[in-house]
Protein backbone atom coordinates (compact mmCIF):
# COMPACT_ATOMS: atom_id res chain seq x y z
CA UNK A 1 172.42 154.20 234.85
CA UNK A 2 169.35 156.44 233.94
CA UNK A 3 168.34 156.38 230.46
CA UNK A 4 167.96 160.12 228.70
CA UNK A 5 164.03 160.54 229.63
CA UNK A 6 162.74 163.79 231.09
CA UNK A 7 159.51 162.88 232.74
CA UNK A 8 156.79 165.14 233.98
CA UNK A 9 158.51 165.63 237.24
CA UNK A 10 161.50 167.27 236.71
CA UNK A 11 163.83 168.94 233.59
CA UNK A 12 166.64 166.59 232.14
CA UNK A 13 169.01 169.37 231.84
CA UNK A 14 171.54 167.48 229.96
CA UNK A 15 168.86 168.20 226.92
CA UNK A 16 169.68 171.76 227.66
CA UNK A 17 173.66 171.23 228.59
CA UNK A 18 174.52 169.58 225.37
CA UNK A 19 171.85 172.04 223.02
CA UNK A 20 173.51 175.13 224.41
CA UNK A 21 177.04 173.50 224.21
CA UNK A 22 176.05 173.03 220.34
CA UNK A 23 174.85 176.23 220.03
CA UNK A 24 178.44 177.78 221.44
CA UNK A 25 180.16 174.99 218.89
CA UNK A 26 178.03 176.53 215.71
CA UNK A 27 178.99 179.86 216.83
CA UNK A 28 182.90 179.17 216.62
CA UNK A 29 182.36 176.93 213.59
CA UNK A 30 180.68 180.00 211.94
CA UNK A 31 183.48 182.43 212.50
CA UNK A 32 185.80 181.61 209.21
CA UNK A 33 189.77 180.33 209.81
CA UNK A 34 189.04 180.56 213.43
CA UNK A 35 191.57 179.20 215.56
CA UNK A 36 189.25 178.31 218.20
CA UNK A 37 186.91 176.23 216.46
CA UNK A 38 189.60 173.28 216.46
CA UNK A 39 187.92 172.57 220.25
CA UNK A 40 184.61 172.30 218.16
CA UNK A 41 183.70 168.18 217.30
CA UNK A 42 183.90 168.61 213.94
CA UNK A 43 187.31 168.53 213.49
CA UNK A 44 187.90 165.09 215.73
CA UNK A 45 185.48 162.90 214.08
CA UNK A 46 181.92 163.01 211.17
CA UNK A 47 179.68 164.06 212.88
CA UNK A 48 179.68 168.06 214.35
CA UNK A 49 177.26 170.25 216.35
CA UNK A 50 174.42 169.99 213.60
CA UNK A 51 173.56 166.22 214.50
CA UNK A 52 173.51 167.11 218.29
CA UNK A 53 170.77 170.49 217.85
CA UNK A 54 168.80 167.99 215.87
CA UNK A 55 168.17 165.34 217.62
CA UNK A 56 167.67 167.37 220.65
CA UNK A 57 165.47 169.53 218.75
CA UNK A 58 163.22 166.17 217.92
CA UNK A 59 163.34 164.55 221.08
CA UNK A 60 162.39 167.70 223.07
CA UNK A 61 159.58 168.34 220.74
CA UNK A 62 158.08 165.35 220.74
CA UNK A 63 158.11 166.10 224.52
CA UNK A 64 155.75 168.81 224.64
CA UNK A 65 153.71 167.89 221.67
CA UNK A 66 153.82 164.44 222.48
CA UNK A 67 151.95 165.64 225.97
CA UNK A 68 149.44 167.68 224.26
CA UNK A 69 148.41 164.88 221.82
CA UNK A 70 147.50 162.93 224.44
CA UNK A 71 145.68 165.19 226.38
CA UNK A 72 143.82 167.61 223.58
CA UNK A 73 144.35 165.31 220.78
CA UNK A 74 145.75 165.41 217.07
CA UNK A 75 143.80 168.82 215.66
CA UNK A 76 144.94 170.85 218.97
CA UNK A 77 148.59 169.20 218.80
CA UNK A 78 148.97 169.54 215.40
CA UNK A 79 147.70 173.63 215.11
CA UNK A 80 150.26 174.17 217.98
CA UNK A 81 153.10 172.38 216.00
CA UNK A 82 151.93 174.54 213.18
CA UNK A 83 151.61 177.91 214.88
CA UNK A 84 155.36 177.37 216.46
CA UNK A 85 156.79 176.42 213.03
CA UNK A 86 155.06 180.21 211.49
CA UNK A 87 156.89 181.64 214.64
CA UNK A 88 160.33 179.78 213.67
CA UNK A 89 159.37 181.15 209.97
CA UNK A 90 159.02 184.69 211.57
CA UNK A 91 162.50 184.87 213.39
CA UNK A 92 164.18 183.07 210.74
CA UNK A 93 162.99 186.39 208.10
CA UNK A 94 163.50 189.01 210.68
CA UNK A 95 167.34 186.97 211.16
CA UNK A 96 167.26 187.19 207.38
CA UNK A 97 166.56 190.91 207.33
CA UNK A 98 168.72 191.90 210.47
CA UNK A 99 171.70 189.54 209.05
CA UNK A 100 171.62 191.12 205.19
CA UNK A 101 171.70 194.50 206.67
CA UNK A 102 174.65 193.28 208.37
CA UNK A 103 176.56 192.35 205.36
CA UNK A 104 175.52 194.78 203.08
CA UNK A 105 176.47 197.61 205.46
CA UNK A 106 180.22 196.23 206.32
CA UNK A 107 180.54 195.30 202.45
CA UNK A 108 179.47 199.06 201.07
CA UNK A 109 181.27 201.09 204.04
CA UNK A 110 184.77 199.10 203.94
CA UNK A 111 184.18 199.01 200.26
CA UNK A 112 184.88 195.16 200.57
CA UNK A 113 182.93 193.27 198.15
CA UNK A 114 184.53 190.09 199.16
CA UNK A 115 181.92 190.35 202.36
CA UNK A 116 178.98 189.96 199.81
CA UNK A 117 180.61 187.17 197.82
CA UNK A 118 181.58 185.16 200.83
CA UNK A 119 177.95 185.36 202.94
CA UNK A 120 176.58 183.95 199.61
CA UNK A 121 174.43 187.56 199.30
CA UNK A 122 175.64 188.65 195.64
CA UNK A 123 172.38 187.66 194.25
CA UNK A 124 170.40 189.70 196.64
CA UNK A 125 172.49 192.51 195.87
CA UNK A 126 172.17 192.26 191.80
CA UNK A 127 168.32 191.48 192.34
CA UNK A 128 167.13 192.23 195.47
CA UNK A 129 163.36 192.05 194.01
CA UNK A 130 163.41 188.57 192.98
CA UNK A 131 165.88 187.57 195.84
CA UNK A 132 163.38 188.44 198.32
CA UNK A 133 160.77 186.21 197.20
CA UNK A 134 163.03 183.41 197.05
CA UNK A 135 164.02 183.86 200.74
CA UNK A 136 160.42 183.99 202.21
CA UNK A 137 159.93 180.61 200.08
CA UNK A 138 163.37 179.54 201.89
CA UNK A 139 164.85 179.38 198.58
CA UNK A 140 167.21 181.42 199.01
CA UNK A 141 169.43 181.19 202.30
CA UNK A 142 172.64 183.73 203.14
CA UNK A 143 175.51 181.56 204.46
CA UNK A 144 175.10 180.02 207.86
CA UNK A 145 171.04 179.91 207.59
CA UNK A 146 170.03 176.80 206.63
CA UNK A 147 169.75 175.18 210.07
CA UNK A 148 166.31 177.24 210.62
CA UNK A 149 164.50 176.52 206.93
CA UNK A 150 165.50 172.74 208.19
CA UNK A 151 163.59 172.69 211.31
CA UNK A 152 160.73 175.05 209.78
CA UNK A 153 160.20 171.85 207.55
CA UNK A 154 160.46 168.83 210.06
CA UNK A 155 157.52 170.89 211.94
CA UNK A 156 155.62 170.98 208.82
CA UNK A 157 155.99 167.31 208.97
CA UNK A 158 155.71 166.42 212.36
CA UNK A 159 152.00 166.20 213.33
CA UNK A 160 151.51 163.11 211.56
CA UNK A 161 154.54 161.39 212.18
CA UNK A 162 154.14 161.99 216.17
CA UNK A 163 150.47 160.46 215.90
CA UNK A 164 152.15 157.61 214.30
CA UNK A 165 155.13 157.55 216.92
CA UNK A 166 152.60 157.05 219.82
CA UNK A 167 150.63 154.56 218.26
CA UNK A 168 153.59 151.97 216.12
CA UNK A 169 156.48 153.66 217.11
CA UNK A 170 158.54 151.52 215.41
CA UNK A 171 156.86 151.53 211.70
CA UNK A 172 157.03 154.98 212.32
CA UNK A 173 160.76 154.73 212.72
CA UNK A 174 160.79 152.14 210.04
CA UNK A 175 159.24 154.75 207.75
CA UNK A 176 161.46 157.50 209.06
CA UNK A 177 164.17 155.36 207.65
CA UNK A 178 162.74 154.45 204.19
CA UNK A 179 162.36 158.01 203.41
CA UNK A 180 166.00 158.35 204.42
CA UNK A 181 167.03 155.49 202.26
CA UNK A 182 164.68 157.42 199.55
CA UNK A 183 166.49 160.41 199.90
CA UNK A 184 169.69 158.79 198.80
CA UNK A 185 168.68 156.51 196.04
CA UNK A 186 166.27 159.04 194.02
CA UNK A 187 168.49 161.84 195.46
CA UNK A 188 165.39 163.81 196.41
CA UNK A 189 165.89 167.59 198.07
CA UNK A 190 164.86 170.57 197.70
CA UNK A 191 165.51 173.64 195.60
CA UNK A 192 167.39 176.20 196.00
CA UNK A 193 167.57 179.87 194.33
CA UNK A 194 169.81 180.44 192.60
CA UNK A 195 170.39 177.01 192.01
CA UNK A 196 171.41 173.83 193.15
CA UNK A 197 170.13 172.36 196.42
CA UNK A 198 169.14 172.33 200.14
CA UNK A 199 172.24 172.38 202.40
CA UNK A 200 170.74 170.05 204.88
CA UNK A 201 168.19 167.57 202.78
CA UNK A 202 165.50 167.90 205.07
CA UNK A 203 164.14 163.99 203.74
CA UNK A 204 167.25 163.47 204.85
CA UNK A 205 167.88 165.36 208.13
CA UNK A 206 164.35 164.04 209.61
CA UNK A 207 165.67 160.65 210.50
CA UNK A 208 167.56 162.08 213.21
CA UNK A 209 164.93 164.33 214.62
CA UNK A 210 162.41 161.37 214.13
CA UNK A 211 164.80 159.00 216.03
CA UNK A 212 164.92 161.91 218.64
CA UNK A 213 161.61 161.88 219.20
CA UNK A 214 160.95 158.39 219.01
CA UNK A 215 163.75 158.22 221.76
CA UNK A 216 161.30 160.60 224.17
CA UNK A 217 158.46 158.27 223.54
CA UNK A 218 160.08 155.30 225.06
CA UNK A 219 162.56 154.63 222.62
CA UNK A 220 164.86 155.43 225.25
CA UNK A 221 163.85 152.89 227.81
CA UNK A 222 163.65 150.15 225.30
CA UNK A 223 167.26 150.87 224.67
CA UNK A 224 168.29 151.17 228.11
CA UNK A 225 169.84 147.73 228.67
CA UNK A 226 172.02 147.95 225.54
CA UNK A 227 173.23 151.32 226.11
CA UNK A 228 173.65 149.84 229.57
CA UNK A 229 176.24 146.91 228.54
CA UNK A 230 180.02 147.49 228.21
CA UNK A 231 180.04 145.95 224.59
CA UNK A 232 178.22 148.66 223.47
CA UNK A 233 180.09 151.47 224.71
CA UNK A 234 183.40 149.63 223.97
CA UNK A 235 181.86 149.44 220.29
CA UNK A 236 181.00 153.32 220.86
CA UNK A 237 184.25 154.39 222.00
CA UNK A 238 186.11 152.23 219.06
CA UNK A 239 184.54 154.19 216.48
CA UNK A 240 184.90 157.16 217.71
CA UNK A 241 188.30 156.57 217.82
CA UNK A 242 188.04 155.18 214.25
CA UNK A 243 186.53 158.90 213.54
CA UNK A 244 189.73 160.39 215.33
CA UNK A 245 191.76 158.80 213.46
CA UNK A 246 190.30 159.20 210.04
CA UNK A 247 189.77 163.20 210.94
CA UNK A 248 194.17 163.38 211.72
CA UNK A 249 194.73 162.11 207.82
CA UNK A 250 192.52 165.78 207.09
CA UNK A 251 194.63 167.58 208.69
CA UNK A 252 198.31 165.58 209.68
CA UNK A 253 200.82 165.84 206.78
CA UNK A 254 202.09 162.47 206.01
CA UNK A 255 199.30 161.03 207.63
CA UNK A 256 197.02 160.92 204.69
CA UNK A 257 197.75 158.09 203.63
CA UNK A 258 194.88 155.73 203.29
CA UNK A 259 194.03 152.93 200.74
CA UNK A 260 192.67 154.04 197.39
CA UNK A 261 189.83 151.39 198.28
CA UNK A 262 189.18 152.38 201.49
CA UNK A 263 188.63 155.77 200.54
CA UNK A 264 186.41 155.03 197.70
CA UNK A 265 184.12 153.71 200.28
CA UNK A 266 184.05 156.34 203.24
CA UNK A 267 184.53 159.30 200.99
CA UNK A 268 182.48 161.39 200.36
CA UNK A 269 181.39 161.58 203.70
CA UNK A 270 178.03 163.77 202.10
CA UNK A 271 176.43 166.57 205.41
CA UNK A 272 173.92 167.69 203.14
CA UNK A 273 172.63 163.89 202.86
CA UNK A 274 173.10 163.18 206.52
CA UNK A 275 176.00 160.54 205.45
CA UNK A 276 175.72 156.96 207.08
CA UNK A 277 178.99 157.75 208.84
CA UNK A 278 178.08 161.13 210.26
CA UNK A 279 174.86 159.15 212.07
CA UNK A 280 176.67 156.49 213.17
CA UNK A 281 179.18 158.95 215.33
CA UNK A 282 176.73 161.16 216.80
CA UNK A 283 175.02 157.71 217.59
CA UNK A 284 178.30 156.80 218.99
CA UNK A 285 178.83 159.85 220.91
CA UNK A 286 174.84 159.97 221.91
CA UNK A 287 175.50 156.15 223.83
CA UNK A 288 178.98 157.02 225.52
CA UNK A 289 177.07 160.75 226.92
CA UNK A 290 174.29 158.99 227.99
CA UNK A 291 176.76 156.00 230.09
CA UNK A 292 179.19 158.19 231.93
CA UNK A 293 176.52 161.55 232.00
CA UNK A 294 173.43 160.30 234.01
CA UNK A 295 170.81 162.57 234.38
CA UNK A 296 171.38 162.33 238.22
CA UNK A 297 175.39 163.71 237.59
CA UNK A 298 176.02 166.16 240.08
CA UNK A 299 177.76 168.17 237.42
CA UNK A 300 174.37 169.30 236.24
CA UNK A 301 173.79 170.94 239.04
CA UNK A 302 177.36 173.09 238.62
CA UNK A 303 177.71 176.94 238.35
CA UNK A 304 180.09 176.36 235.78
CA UNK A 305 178.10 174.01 233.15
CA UNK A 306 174.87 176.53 233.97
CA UNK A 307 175.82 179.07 231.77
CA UNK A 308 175.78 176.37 228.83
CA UNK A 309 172.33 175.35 230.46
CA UNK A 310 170.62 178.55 230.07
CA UNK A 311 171.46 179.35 226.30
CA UNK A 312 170.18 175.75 225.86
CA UNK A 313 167.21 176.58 227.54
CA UNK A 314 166.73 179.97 224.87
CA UNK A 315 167.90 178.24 222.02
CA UNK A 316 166.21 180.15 219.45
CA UNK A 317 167.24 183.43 220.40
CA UNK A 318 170.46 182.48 220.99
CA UNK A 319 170.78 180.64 218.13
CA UNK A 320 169.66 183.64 215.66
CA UNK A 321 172.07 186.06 218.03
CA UNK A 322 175.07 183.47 217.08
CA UNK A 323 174.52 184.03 213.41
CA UNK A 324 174.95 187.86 214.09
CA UNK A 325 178.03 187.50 216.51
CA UNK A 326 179.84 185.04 214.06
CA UNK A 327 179.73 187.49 211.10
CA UNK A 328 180.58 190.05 213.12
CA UNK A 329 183.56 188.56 214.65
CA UNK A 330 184.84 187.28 211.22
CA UNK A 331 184.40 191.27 210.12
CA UNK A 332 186.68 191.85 213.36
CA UNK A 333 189.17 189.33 212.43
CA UNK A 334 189.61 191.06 209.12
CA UNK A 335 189.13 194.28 209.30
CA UNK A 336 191.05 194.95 212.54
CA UNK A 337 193.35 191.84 213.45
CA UNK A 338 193.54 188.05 212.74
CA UNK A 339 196.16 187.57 215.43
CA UNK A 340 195.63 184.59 218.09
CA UNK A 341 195.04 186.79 220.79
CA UNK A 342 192.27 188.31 218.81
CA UNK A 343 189.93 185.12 217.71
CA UNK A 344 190.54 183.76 221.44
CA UNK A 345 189.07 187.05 222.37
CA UNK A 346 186.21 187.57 219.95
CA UNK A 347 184.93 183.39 220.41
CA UNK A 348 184.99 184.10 224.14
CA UNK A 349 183.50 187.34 223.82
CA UNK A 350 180.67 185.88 221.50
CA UNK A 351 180.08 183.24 224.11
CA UNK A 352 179.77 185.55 227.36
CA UNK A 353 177.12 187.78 225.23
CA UNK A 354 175.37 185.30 224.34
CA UNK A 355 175.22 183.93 228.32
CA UNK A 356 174.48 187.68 229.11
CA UNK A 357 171.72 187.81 226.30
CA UNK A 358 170.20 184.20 227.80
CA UNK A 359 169.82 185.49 231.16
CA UNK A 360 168.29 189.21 230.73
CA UNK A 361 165.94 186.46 228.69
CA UNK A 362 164.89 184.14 231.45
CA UNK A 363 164.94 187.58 233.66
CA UNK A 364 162.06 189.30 231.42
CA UNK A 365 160.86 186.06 231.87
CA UNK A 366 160.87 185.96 235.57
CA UNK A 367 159.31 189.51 235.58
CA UNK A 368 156.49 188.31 233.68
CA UNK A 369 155.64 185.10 235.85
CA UNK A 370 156.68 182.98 233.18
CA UNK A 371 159.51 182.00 235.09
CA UNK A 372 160.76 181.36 238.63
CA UNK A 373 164.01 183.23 240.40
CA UNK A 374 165.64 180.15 240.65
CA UNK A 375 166.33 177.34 237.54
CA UNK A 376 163.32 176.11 235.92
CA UNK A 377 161.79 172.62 237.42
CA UNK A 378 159.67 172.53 234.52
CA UNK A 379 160.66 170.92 230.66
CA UNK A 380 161.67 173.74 228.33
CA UNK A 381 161.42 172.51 224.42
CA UNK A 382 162.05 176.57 223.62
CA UNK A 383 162.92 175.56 219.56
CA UNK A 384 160.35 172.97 220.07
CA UNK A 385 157.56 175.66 221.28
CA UNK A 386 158.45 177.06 224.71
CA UNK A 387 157.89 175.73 228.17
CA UNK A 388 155.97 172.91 228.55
């Protein structure tokens, strides 16, 4: 069993399978009272497609700017962490700008101020001014945008802990985790305009990407003989099933029936905090993918899983292009049917457009020489800061 390590020889494209797979799973998760979305994890267990675009989104960064560390050292690293994290900051505005537009456009023309209301945009609309500023601090964030403003942060933060992760990797995990535990007991976020909080704490958020990226940098292969042994996945696959079976009493009338002390404990089970449960089952999932998905599986290697592949590969493109589709297939749903026919339609158009819009990528790509005609041998962090 291969442990999940791409090395300098070759791409581990299950980095890129599983990130685009998330990226189709926010996409339908997006697209409100969707029937399709019940395919999407987050409705069989804690965790959802948030956990799995983090981790990925650490491990895969500390990849590439793990690499140039070594090689050009901590001021070169660290400006390049920096310089991708003002690009992030770019598309995540010009998404801002492009997906307001959006809203305010369907709202005013179908006279349908619900739109407004619902995309969390009402403030922008009474003070647009003021609104503004609060979105280019990343105060302010229209529904569905917080996942950006996140990883715009965890760069900010990264250049030190990666020095740290190749030198002690585990006090730098250790401290990854203290600042978690932090998090919860002084309840320390961020603001948010007009008020309350960060959706996704990111003192909270950056043990997962830290535990990503600690996983590139040989965390990995020091856990490869326990993800290796059967009482791990057996532990795995029991609390996943445990997750199952708490997510049917959500959902399952008469099944709802739990103790009064049980759910004291478990509930609630906080996103915004990164709950202990939520880590736990992507952990869960993360060891039973990486003991029956080798990176050898022939699967990989599939016409069918590729176009997953390639919006992994172009995952922040894609990612801001989901944002856009979601909203706009919600404004289908409601403005011109809600039917079954027609969410099965719009998720599965959404998807194949945002295959199409992956590939006319890596083909502008190819026509530049930044690409070959055939898949990429090379390691592709794209969120992380483009090919490696």
């Amino acid at each position: 069993m291969h442990s999940p390590v791409v090395t300098s020889t070759g791409r581990d494209l299950r980095l890129d399978l599983f990130r685009g797979l998330a990226l189709w799973l926010i996409f339908l998760d997006h697209i409100p009272s969707n029937a399709v979305s019940w395919i999407t994890i987050r409705n069989y267990g804690f965790s959802d497609a948030t956990e799995i675009f983090i981790f990925i989104s650490g491990y895969t960064a500390a990849f590439v700017y793990g690499r140039a560390m070594r090689e050009r050292g901590f001021v070169v690293a660290g400006a390049r962490i920096l310089k991708r994290a003002w690009q992030i900051y770019v598309a995540h505005i010009f998404l801002f700008a492009i997906y307001l537009a959006e809203i305010s456009y369907v709202a005013t023309s179908f006279e349908n101020p619900l739109y407004a209301e619902e995309m969390n945009i009402l403030d922008f609309l009474k003070q647009p001014d003021q609104t503004i500023v609060q979105a280019l601090l990343l105060k302010f964030k229209p529904a569905n945008m917080d996942v950006l403003p996140l990883y715009i942060v965890l760069l900010l933060l990264f250049p030190p802990i990666l020095w740290l992760l190749q030198r002690v990797p585990t006090v730098a995990l250790g401290a990854s985790a203290t600042m978690y535990v932090l998090a919860w007991w002084l309840n320390i976020n961020l603001s948010a305009y007009p008020e309350g909080v960060w959706y996704f704490n990111p003192f909270a958020w950056q043990l997962l990407f830290v535990f990503g990226a600690w996983c590139a940098l040989g965390g990995a292969d020091r856990l490869g003989s326990a993800l290796r042994s059967p009482y791990t996945t057996g532990l795995a696959l029991a609390y996943i099933t445990f997750g199952v079976v708490i997510a049917l009493t959500w959902y399952v009338p008469g099944f709802n029936r739990l103790p009064v002390w049980f759910e004291d404990m478990i509930y609630p089970i906080d996103k915004t905090n990164l709950d202990v449960l939520r880590f736990a089952h992507f952990l869960a999932l993360a060891a039973v993918t990486v003991r029956f998905v080798p990176q050898t599986w022939p699967g990989l290697s599939s016409w069918a899983l590729y176009p997953a592949i390639l919006c992994g590969q172009h995952s922040l493109e894609i990612f801001c292009l989901g944002i856009f589709l979601a909203f706009a297939g919600h404004f289908a749903m409601v403005e011109v049917s809600a039917a079954i026919w027609m969410q099965i339609l719009i998720s599965a158009l959404g998807i194949i457009i945002m295959t199409g819009t992956a590939a006319l990528i890596m083909w502008y790509k190819t026509l530049e020489g930044r690409g070959a005609t055939t898949r990429p041998k090379t390691a592709n962090a794209d969120l992380a800061g483009g090919e490696a």
